[in-house]
PDB file of N, CA and C in Angstrom:
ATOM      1  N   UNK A   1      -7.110   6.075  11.082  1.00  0.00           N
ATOM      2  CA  UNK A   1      -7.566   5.150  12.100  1.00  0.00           C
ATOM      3  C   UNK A   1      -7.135   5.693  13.458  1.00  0.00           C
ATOM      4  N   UNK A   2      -8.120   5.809  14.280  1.00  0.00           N
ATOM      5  CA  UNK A   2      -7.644   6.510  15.749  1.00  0.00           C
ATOM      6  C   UNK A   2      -6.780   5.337  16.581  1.00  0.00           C
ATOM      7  N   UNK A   3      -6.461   5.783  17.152  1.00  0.00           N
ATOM      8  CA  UNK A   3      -4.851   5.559  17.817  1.00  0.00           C
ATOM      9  C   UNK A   3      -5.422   4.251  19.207  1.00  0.00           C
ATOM     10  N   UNK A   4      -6.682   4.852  19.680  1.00  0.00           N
ATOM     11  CA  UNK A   4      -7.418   3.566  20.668  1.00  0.00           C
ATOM     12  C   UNK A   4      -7.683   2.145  19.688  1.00  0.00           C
ATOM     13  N   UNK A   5      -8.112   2.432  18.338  1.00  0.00           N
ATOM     14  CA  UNK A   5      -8.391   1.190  18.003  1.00  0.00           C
ATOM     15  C   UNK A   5      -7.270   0.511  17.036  1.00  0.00           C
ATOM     16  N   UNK A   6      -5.460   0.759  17.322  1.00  0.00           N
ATOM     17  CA  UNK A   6      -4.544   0.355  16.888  1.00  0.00           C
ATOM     18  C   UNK A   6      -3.942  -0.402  18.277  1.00  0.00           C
ATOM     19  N   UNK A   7      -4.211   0.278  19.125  1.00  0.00           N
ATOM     20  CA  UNK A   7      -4.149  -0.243  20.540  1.00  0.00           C
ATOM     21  C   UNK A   7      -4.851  -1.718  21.260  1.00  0.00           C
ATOM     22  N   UNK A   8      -6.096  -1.718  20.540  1.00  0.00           N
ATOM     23  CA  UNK A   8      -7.035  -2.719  20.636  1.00  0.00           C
ATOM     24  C   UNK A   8      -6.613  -3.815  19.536  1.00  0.00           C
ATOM     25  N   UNK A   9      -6.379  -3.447  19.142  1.00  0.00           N
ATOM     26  CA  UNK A   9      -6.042  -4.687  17.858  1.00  0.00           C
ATOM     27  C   UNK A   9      -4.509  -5.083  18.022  1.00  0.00           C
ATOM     28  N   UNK A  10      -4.120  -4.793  18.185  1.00  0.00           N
ATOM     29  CA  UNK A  10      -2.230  -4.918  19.383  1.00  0.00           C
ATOM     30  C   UNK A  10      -2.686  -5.836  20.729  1.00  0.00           C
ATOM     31  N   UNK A  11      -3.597  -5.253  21.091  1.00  0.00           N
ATOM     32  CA  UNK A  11      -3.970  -5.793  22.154  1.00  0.00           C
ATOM     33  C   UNK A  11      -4.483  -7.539  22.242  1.00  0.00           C
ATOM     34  N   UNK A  12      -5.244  -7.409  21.555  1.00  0.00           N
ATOM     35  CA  UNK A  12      -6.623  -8.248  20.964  1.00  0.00           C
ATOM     36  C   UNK A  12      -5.161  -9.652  20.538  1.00  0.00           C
ATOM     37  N   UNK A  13      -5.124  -8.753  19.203  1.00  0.00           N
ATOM     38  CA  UNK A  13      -3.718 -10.217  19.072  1.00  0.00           C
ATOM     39  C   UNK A  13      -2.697 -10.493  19.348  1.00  0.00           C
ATOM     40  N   UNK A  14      -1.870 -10.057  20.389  1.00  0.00           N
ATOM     41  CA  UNK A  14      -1.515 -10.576  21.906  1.00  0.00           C
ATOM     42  C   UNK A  14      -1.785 -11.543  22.451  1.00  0.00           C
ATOM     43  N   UNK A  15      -3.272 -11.047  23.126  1.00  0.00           N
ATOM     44  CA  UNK A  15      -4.071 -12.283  23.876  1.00  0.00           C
ATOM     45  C   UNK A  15      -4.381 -13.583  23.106  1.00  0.00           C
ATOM     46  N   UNK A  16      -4.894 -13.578  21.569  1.00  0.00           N
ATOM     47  CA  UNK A  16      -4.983 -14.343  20.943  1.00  0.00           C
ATOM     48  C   UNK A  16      -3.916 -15.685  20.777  1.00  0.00           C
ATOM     49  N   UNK A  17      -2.544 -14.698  20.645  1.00  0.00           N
ATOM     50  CA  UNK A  17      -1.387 -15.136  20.557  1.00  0.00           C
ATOM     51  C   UNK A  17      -0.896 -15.766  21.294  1.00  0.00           C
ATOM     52  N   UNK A  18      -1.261 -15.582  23.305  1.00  0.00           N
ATOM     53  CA  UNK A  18      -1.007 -15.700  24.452  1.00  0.00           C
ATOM     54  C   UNK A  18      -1.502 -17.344  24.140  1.00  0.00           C
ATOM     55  N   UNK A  19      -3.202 -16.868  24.043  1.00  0.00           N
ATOM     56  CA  UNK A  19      -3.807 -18.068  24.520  1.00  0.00           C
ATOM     57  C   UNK A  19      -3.432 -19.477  23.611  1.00  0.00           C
ATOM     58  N   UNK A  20      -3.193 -19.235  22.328  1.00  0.00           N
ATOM     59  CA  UNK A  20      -2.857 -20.238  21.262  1.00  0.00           C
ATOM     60  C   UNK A  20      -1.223 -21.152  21.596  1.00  0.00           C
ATOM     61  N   UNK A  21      -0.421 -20.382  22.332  1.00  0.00           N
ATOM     62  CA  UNK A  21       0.662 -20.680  22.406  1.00  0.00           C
ATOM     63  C   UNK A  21       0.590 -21.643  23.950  1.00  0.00           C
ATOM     64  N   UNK A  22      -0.387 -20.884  24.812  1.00  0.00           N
ATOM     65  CA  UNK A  22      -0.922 -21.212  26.180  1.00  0.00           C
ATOM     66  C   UNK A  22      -0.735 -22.983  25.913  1.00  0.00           C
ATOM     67  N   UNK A  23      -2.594 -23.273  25.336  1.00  0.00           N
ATOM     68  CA  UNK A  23      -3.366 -23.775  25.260  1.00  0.00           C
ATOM     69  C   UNK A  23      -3.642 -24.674  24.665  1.00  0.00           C
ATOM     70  N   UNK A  24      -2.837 -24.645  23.118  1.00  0.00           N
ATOM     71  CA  UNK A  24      -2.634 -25.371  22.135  1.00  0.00           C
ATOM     72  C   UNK A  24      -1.446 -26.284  21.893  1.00  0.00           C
ATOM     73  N   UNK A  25      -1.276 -27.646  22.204  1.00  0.00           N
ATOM     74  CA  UNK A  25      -0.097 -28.151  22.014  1.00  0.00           C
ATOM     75  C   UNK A  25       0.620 -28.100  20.642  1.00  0.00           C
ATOM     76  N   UNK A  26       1.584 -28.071  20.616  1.00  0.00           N
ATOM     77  CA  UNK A  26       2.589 -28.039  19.480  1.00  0.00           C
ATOM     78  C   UNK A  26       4.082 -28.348  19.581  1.00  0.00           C
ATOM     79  N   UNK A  27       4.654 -28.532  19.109  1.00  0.00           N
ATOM     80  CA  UNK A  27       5.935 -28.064  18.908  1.00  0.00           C
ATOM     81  C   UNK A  27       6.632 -26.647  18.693  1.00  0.00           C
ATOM     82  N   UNK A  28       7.682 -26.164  19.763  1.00  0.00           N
ATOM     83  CA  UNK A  28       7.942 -25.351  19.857  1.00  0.00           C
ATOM     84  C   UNK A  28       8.586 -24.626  18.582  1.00  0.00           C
ATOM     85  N   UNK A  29       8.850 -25.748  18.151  1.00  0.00           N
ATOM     86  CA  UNK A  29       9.594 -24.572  16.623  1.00  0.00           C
ATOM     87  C   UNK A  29       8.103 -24.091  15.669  1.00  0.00           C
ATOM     88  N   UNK A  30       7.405 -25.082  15.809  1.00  0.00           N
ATOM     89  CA  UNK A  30       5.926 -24.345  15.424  1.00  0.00           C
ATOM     90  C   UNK A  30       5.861 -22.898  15.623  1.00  0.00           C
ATOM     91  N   UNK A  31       5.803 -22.923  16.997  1.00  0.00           N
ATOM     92  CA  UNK A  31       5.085 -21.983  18.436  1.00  0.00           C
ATOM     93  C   UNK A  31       6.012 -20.652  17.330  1.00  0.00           C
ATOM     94  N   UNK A  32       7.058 -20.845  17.386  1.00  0.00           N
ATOM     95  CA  UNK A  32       8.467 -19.701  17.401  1.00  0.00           C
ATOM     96  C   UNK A  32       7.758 -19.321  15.693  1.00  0.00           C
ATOM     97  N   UNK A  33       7.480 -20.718  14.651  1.00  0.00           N
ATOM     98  CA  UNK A  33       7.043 -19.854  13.214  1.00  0.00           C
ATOM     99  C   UNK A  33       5.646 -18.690  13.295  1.00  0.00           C
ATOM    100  N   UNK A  34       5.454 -19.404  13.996  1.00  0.00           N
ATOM    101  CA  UNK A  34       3.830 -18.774  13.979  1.00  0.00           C
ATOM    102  C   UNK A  34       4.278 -17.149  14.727  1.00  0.00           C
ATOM    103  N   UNK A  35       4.744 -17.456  16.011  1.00  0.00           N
ATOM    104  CA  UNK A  35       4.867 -15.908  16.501  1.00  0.00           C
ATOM    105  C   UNK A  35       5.402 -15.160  15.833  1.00  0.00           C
ATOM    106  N   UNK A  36       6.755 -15.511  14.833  1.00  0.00           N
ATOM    107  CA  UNK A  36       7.371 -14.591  13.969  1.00  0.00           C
ATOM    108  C   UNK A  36       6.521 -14.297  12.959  1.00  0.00           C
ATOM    109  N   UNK A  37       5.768 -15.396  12.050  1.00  0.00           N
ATOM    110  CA  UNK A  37       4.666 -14.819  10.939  1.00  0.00           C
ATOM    111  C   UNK A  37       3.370 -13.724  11.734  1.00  0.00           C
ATOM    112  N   UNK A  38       2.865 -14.003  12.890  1.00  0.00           N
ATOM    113  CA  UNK A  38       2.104 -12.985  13.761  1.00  0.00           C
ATOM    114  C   UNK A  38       2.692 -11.789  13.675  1.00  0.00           C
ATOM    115  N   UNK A  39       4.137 -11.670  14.133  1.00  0.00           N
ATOM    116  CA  UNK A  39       4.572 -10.366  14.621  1.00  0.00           C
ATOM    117  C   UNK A  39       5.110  -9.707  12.994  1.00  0.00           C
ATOM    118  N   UNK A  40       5.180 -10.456  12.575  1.00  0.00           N
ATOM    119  CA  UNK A  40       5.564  -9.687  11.343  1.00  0.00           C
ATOM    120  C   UNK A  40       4.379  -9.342  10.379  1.00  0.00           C
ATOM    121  N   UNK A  41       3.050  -9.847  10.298  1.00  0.00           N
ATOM    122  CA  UNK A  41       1.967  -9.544  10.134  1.00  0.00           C
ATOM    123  C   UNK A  41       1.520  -8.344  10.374  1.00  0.00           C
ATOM    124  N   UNK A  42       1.939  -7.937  11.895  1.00  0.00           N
ATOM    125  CA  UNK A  42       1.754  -6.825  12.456  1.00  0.00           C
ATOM    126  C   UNK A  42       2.516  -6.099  12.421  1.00  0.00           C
ATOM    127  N   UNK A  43       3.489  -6.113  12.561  1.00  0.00           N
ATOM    128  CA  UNK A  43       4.629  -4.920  12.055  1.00  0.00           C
ATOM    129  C   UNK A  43       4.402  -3.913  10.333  1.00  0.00           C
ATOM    130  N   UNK A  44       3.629  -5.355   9.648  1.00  0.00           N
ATOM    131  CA  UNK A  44       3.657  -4.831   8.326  1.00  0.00           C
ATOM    132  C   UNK A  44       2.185  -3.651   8.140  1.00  0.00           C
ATOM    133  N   UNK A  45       1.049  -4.456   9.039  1.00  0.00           N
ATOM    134  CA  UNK A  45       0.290  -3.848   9.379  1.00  0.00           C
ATOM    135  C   UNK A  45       0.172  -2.197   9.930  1.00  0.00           C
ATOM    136  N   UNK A  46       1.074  -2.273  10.685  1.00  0.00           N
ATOM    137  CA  UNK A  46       1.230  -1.280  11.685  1.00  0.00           C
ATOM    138  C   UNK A  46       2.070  -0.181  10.463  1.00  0.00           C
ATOM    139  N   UNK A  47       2.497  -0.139  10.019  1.00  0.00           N
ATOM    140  CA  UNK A  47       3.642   0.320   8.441  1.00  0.00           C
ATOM    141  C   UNK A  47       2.629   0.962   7.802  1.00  0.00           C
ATOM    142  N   UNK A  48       1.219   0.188   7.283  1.00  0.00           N
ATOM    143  CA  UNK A  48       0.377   0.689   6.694  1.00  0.00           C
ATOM    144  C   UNK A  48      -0.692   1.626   6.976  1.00  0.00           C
ATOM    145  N   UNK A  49      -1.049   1.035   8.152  1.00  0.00           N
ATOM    146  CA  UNK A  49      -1.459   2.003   9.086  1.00  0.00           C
ATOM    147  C   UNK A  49      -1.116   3.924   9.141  1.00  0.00           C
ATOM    148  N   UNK A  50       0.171   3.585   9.762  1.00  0.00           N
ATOM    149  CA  UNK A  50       0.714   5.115   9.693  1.00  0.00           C
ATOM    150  C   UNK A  50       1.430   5.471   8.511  1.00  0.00           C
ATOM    151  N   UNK A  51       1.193   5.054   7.423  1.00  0.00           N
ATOM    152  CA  UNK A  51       1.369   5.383   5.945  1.00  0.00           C
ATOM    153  C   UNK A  51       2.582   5.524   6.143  1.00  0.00           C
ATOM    154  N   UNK A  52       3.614   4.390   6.276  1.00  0.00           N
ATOM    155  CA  UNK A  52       5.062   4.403   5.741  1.00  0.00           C
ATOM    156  C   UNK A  52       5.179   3.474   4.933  1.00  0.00           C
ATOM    157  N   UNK A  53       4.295   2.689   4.905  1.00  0.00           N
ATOM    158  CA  UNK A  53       4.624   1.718   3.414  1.00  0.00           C
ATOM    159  C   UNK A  53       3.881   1.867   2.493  1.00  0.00           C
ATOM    160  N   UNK A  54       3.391   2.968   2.260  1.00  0.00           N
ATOM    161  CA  UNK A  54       2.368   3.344   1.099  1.00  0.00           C
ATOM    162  C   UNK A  54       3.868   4.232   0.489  1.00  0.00           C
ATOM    163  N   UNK A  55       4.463   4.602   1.021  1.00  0.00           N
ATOM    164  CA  UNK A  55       5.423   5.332   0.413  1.00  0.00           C
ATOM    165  C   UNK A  55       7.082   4.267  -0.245  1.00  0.00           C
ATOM    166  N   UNK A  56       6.855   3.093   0.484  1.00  0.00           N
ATOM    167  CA  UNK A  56       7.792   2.121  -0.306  1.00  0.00           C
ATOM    168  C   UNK A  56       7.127   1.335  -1.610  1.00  0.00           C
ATOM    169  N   UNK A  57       6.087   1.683  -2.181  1.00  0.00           N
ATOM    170  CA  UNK A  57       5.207   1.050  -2.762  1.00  0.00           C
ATOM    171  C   UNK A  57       6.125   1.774  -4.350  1.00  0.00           C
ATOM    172  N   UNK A  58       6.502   3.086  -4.162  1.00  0.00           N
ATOM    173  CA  UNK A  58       6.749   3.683  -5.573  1.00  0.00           C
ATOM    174  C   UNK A  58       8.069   2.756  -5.914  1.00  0.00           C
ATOM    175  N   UNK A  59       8.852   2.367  -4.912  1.00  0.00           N
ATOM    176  CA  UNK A  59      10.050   1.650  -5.067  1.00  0.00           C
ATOM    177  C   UNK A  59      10.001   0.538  -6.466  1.00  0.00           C
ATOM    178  N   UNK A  60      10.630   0.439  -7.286  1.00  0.00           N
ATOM    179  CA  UNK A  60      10.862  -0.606  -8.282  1.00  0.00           C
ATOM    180  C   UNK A  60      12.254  -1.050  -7.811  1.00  0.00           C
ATOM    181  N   UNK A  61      11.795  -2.555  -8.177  1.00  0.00           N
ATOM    182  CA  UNK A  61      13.091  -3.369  -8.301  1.00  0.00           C
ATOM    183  C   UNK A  61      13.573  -3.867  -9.420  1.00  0.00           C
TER     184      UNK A  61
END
């Protein structure tokens, strides 16, 4: 996957993220689950992406 459209999608749900937190009333401990399940979404994403968690996959527990 080229490197502009990992950028765009970083990007993209950011703004998404921005505007939902903006815009959308809630409760802040909401606000705080959601950004941590987002960012960790993406972190895990981002792992797969540049094939470092294709390589924790052989791991058994």
């Amino acid at each position: 996957m080229p490197l502009l459209n990992v950028i765009i999608v970083i990007l993209v749900t950011g703004v998404i993220l921005w505007l939902i937190n903006r815009y959308i009333p809630m409760q802040q401990t909401v606000k705080n689950i959601l950004n941590a399940v987002v960012v960790i979404v993406l972190v895990i994403w981002l792992l797969k992406v540049f094939g470092l968690l294709s390589s924790l996959q052989n791991i058994t527990v």
